[in-house]
PDB file of N, CA and C in Angstrom:
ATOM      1  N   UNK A   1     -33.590 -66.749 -16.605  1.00  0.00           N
ATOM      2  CA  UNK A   1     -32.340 -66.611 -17.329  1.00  0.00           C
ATOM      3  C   UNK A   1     -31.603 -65.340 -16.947  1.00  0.00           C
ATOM      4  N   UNK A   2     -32.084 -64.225 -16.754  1.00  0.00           N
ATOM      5  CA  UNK A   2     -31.727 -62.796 -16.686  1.00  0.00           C
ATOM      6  C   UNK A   2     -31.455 -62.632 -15.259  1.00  0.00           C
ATOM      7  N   UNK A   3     -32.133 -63.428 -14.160  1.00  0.00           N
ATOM      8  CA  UNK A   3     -31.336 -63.466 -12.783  1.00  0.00           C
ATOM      9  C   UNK A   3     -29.888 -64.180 -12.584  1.00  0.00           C
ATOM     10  N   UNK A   4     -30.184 -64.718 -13.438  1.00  0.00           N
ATOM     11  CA  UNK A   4     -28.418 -65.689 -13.135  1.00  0.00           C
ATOM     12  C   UNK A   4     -27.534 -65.481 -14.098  1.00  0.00           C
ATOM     13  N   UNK A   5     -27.654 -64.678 -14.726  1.00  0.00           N
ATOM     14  CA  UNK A   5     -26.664 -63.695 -15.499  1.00  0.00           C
ATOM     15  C   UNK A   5     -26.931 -62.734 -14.739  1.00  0.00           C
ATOM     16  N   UNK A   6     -27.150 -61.717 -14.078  1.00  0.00           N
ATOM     17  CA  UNK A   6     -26.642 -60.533 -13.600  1.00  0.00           C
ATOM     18  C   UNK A   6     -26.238 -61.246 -12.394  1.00  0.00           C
ATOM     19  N   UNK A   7     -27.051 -62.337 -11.428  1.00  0.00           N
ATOM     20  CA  UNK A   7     -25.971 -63.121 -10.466  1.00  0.00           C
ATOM     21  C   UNK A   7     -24.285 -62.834 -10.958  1.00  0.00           C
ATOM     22  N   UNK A   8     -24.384 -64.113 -11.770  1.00  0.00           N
ATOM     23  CA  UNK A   8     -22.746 -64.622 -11.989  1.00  0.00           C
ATOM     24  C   UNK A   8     -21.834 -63.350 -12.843  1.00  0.00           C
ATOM     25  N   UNK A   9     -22.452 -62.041 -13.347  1.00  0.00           N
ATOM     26  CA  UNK A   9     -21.839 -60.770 -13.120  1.00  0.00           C
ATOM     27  C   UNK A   9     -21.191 -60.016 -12.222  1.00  0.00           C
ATOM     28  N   UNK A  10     -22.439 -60.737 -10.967  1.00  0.00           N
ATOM     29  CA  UNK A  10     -22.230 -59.529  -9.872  1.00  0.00           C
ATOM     30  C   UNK A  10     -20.889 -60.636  -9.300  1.00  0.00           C
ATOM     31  N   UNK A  11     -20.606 -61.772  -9.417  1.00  0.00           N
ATOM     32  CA  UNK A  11     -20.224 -62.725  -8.648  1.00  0.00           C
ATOM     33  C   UNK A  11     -18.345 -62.553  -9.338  1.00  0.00           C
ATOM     34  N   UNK A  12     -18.436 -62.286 -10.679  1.00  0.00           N
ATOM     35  CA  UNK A  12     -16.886 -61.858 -11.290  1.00  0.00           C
ATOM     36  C   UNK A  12     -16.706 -60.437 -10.723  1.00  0.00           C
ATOM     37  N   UNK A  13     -17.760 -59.827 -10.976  1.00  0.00           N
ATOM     38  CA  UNK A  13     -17.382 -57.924 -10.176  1.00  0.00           C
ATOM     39  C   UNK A  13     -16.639 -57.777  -9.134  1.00  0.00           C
ATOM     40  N   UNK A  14     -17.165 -58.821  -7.930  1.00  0.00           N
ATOM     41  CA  UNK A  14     -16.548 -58.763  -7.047  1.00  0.00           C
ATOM     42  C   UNK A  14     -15.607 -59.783  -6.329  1.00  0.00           C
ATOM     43  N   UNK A  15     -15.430 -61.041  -7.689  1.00  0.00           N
ATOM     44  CA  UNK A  15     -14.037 -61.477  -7.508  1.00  0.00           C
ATOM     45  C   UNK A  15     -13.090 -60.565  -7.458  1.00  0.00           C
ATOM     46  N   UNK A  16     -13.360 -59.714  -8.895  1.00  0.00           N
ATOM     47  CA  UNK A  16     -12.096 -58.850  -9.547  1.00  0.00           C
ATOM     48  C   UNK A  16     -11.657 -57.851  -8.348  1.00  0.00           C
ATOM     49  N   UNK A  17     -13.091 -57.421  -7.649  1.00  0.00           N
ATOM     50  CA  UNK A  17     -12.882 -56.337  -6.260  1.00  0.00           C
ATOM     51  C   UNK A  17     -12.000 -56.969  -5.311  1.00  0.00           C
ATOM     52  N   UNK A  18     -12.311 -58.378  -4.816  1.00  0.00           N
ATOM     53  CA  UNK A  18     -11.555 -58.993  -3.848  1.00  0.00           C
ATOM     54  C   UNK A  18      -9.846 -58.614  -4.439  1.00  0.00           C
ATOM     55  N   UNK A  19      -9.751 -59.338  -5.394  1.00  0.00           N
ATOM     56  CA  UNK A  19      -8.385 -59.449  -5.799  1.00  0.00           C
ATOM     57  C   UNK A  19      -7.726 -58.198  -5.651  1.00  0.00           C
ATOM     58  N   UNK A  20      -8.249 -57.397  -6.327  1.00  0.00           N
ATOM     59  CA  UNK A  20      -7.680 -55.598  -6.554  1.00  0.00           C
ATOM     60  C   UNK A  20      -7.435 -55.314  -5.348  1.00  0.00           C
ATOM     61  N   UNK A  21      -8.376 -55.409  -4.481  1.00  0.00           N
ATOM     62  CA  UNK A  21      -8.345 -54.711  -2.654  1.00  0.00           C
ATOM     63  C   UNK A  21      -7.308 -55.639  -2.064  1.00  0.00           C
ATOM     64  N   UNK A  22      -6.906 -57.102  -2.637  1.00  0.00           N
ATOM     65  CA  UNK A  22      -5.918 -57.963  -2.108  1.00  0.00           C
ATOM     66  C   UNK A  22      -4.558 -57.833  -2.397  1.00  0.00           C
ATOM     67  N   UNK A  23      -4.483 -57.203  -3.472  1.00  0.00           N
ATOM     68  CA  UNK A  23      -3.351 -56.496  -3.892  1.00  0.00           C
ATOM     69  C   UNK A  23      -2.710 -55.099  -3.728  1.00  0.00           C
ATOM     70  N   UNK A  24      -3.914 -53.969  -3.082  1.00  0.00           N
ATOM     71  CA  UNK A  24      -3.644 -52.325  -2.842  1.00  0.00           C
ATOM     72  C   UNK A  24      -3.638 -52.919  -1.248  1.00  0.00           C
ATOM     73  N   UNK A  25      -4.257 -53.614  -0.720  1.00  0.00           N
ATOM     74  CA  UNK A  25      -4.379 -53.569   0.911  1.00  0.00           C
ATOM     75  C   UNK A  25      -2.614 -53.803   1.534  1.00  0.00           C
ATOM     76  N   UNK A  26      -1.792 -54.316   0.958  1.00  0.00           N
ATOM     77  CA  UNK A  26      -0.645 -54.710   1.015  1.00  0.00           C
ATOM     78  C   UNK A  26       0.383 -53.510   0.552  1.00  0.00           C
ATOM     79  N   UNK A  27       0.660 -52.733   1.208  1.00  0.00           N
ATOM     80  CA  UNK A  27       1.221 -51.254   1.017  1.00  0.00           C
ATOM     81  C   UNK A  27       2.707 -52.038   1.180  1.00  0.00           C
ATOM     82  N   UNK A  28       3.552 -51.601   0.205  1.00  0.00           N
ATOM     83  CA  UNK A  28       5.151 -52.695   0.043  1.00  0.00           C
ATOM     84  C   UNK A  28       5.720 -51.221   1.688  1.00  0.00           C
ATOM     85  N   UNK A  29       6.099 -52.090   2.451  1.00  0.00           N
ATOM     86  CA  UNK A  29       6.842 -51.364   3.155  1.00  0.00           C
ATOM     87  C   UNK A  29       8.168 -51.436   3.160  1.00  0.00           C
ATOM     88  N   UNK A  30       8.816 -51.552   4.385  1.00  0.00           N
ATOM     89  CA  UNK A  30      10.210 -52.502   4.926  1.00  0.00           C
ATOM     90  C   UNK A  30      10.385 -53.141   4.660  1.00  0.00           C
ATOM     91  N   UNK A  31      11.648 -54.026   3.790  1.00  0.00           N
ATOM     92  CA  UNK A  31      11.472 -55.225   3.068  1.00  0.00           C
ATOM     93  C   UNK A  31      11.791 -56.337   4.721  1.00  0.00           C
ATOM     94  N   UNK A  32      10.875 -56.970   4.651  1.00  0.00           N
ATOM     95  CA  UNK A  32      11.332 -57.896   6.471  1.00  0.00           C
ATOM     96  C   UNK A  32      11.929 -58.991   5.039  1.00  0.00           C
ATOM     97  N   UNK A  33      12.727 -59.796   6.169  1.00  0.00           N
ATOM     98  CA  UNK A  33      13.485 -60.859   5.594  1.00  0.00           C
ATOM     99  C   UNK A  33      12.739 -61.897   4.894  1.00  0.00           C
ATOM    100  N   UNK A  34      11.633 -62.884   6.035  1.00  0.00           N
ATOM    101  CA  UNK A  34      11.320 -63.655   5.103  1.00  0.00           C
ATOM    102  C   UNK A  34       9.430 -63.539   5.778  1.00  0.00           C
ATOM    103  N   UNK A  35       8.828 -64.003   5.246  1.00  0.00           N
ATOM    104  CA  UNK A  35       7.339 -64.143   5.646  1.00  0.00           C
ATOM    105  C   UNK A  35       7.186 -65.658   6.629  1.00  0.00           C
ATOM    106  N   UNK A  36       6.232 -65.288   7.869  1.00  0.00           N
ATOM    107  CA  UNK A  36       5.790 -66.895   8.276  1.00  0.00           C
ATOM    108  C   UNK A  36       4.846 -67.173   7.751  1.00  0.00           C
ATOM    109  N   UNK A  37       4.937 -68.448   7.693  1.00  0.00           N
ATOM    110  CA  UNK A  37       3.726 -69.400   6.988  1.00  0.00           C
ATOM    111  C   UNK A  37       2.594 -68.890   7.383  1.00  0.00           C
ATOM    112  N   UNK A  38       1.988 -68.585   8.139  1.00  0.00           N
ATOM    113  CA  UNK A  38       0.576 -67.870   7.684  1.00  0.00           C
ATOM    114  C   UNK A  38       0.411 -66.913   7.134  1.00  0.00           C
ATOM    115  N   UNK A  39       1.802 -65.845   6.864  1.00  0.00           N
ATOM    116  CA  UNK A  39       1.629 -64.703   6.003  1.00  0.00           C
ATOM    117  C   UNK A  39       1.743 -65.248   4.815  1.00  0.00           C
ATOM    118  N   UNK A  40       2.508 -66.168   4.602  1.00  0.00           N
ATOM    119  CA  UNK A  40       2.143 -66.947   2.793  1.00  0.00           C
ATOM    120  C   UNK A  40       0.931 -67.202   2.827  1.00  0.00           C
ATOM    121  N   UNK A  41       0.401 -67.806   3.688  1.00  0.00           N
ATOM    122  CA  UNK A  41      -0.983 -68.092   3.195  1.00  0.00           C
ATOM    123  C   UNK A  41      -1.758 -67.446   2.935  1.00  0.00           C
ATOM    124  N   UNK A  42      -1.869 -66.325   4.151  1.00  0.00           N
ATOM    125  CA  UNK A  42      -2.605 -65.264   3.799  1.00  0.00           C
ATOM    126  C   UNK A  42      -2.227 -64.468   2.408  1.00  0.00           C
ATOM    127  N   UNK A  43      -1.689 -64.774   2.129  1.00  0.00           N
ATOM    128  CA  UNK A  43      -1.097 -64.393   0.547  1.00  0.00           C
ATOM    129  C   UNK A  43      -1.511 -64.341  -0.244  1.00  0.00           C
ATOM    130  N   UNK A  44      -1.364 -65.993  -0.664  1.00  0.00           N
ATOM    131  CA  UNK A  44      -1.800 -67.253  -1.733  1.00  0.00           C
ATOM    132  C   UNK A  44      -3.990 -67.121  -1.192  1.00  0.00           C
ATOM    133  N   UNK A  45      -4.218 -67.157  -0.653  1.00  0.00           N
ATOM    134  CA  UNK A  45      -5.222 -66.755  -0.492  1.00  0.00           C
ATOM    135  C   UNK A  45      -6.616 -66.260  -0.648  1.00  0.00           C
ATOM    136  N   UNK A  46      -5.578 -64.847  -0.370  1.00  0.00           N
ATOM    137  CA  UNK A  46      -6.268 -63.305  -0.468  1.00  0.00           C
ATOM    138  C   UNK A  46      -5.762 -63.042  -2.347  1.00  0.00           C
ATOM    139  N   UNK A  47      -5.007 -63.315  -2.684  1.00  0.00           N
ATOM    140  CA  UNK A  47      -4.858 -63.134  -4.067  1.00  0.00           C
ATOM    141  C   UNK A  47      -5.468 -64.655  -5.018  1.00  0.00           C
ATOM    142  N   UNK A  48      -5.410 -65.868  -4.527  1.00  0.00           N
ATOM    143  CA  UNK A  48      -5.999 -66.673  -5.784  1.00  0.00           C
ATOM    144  C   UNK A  48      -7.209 -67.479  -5.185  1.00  0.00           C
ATOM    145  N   UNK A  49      -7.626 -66.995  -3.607  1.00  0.00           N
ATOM    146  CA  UNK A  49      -8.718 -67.588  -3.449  1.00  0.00           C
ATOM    147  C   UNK A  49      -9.974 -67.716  -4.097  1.00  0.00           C
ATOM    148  N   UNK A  50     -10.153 -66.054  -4.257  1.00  0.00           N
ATOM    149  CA  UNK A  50     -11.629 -65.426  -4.872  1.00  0.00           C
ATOM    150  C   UNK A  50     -11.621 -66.343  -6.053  1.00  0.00           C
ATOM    151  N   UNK A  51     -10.884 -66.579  -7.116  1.00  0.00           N
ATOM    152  CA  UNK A  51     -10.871 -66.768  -8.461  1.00  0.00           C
ATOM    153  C   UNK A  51     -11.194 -68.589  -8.385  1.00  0.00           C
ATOM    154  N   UNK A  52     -10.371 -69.290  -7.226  1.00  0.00           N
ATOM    155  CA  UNK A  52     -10.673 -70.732  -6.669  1.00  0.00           C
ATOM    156  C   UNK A  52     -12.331 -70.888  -6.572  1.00  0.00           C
ATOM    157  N   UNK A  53     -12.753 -70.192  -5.871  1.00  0.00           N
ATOM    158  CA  UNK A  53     -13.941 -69.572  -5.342  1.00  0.00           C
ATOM    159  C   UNK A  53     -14.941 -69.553  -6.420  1.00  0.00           C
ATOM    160  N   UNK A  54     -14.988 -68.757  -7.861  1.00  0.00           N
ATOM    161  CA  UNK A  54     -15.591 -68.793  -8.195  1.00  0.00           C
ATOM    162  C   UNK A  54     -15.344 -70.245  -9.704  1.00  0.00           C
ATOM    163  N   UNK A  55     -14.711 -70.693  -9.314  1.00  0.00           N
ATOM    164  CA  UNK A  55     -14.585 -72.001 -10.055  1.00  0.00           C
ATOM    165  C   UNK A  55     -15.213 -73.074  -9.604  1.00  0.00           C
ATOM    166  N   UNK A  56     -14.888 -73.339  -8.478  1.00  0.00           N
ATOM    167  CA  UNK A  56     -15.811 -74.366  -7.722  1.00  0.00           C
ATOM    168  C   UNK A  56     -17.115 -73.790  -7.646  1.00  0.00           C
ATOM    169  N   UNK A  57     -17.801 -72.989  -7.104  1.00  0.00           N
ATOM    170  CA  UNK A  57     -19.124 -72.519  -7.524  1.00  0.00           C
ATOM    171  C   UNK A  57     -19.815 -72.421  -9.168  1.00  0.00           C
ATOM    172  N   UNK A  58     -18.918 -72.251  -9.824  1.00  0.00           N
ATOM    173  CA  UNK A  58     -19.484 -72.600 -11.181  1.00  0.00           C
ATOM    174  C   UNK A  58     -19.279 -73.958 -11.370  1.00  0.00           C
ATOM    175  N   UNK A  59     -18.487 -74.944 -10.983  1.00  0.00           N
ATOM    176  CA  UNK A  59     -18.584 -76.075 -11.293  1.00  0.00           C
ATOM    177  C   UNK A  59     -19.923 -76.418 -10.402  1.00  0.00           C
ATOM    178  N   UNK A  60     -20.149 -76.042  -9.232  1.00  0.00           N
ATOM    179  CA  UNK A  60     -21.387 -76.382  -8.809  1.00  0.00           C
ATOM    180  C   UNK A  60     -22.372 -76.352  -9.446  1.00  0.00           C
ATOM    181  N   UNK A  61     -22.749 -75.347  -9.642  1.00  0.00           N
ATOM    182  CA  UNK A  61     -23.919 -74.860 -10.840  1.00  0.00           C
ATOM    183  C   UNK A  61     -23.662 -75.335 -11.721  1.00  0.00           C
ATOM    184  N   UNK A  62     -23.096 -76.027 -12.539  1.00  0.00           N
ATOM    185  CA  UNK A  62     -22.801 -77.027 -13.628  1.00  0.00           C
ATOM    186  C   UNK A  62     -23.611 -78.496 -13.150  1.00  0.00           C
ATOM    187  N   UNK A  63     -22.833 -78.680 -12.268  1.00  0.00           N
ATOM    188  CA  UNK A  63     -23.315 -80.155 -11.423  1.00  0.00           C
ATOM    189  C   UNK A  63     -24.849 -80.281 -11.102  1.00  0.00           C
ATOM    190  N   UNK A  64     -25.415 -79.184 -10.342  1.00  0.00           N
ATOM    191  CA  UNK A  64     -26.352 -79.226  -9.793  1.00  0.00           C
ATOM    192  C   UNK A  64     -27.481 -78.683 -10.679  1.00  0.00           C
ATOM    193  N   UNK A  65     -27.186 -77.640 -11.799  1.00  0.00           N
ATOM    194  CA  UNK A  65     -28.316 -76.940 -12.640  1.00  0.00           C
ATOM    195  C   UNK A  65     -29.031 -76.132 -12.124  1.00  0.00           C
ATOM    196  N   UNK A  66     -28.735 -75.994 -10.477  1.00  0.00           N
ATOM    197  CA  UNK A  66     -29.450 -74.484  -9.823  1.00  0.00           C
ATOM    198  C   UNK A  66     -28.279 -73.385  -9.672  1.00  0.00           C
ATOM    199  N   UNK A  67     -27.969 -72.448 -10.795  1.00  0.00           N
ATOM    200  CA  UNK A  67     -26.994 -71.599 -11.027  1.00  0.00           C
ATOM    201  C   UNK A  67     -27.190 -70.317  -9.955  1.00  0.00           C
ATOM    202  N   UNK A  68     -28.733 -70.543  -9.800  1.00  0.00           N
ATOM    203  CA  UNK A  68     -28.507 -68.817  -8.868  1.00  0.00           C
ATOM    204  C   UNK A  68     -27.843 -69.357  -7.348  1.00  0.00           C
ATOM    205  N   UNK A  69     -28.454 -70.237  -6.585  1.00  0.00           N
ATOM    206  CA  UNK A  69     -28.124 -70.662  -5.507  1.00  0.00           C
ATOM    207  C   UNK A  69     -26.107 -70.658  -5.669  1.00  0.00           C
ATOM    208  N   UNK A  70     -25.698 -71.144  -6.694  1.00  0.00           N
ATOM    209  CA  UNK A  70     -24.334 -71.226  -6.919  1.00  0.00           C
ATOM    210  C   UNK A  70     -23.865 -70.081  -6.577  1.00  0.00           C
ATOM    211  N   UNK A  71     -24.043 -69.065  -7.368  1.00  0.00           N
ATOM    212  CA  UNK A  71     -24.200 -67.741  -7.470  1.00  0.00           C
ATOM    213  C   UNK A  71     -23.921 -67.393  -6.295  1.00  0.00           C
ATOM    214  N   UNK A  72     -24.715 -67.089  -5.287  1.00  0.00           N
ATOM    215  CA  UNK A  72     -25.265 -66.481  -3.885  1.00  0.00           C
ATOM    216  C   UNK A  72     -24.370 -67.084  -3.314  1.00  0.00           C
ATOM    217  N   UNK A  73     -24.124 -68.695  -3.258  1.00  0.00           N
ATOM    218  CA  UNK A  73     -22.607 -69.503  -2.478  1.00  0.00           C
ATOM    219  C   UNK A  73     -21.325 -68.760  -3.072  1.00  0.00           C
ATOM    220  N   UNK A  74     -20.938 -68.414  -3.883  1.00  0.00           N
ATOM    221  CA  UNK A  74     -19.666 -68.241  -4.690  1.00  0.00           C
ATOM    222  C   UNK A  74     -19.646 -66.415  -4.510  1.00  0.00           C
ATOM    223  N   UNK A  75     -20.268 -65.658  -3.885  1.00  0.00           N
ATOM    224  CA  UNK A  75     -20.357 -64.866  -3.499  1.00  0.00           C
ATOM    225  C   UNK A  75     -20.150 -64.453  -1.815  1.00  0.00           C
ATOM    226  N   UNK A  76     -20.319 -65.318  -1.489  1.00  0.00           N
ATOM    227  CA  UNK A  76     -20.377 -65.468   0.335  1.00  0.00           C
ATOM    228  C   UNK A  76     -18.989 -66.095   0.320  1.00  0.00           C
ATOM    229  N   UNK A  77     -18.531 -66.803  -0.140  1.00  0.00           N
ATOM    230  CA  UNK A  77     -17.253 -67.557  -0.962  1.00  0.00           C
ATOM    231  C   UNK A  77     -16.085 -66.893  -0.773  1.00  0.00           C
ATOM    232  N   UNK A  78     -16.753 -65.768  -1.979  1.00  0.00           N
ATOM    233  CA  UNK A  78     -15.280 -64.948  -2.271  1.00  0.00           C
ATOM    234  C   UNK A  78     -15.344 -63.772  -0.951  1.00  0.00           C
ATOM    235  N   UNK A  79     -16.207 -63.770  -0.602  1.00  0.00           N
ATOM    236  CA  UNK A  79     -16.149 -62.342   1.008  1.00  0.00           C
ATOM    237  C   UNK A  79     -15.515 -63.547   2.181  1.00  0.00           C
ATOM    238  N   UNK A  80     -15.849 -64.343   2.194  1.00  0.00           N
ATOM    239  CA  UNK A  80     -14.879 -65.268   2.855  1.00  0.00           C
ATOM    240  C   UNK A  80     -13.509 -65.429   2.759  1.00  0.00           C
ATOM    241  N   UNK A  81     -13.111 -65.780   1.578  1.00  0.00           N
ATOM    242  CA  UNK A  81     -11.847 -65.976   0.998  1.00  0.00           C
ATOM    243  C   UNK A  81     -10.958 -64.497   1.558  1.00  0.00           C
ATOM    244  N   UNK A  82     -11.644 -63.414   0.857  1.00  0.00           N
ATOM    245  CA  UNK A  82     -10.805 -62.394   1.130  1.00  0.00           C
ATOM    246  C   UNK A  82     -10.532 -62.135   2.731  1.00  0.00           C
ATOM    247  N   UNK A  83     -11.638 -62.084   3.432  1.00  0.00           N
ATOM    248  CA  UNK A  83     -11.145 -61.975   4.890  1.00  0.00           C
ATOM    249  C   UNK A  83     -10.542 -62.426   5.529  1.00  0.00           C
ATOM    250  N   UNK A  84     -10.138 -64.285   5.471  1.00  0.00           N
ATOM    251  CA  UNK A  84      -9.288 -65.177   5.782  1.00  0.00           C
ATOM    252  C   UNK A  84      -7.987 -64.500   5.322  1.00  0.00           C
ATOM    253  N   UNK A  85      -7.697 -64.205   4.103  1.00  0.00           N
ATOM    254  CA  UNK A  85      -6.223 -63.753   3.877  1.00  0.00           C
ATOM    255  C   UNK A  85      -6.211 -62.618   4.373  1.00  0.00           C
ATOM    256  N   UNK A  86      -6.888 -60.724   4.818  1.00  0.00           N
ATOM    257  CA  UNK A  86      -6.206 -60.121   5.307  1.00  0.00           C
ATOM    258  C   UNK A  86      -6.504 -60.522   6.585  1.00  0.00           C
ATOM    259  N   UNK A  87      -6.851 -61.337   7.294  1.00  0.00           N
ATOM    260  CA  UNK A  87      -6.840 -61.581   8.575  1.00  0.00           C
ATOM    261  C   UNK A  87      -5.028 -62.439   9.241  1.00  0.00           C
ATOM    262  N   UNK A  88      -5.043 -63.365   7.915  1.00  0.00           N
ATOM    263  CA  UNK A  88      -3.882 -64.323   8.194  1.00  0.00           C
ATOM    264  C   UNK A  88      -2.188 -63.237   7.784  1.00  0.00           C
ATOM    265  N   UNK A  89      -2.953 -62.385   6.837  1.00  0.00           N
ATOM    266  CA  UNK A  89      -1.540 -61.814   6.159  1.00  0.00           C
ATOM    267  C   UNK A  89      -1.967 -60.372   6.417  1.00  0.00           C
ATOM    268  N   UNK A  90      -1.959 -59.736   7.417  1.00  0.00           N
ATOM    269  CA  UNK A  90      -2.702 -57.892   7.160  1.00  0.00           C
ATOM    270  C   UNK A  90      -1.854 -57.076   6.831  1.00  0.00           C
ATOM    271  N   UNK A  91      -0.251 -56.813   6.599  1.00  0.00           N
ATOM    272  CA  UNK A  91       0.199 -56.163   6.569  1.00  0.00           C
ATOM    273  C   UNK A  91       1.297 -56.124   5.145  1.00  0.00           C
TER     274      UNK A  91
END
């Protein structure tokens, strides 16, 4: 019980980290005119992936009843998520 509660702790900690770092990594510069479609994406992303991320992984662990394994996926998840968006959107 006490592993998969500090899991799915550690697993919101560092949604909330993704998001925060997805939002300071984006320093407002020059306003450019308009964004290309992969900088939206990288956007939409890097800001509502992590949180996607850990929804579907808890619905997993719902489904399946092995919560830590969820856990450990929805964690690899959200370090995924975030890198795809500053990769697609870095600036």
């Amino acid at each position: 019980m006490f592993p998969e509660v500090f899991a799915w702790l550690a697993v919101v900690a560092l949604c909330v980290a993704a998001v925060v770092f997805g939002r300071t990594a984006r320093r407002p510069g020059p306003r450019r005119r308009r964004r290309s479609p992969s900088a939206r994406l990288g956007l939409f992303v890097s800001l509502s992936g992590p949180w996607l991320v850990v929804v579907v992984a808890a619905g997993a662990g719902a489904f399946t009843g092995s919560w830590l394994p969820a856990a450990a996926f929805g964690a690899a998840g959200i370090v995924l998520a975030s890198l795809v968006g500053l990769t697609l959107d870095p600036g």
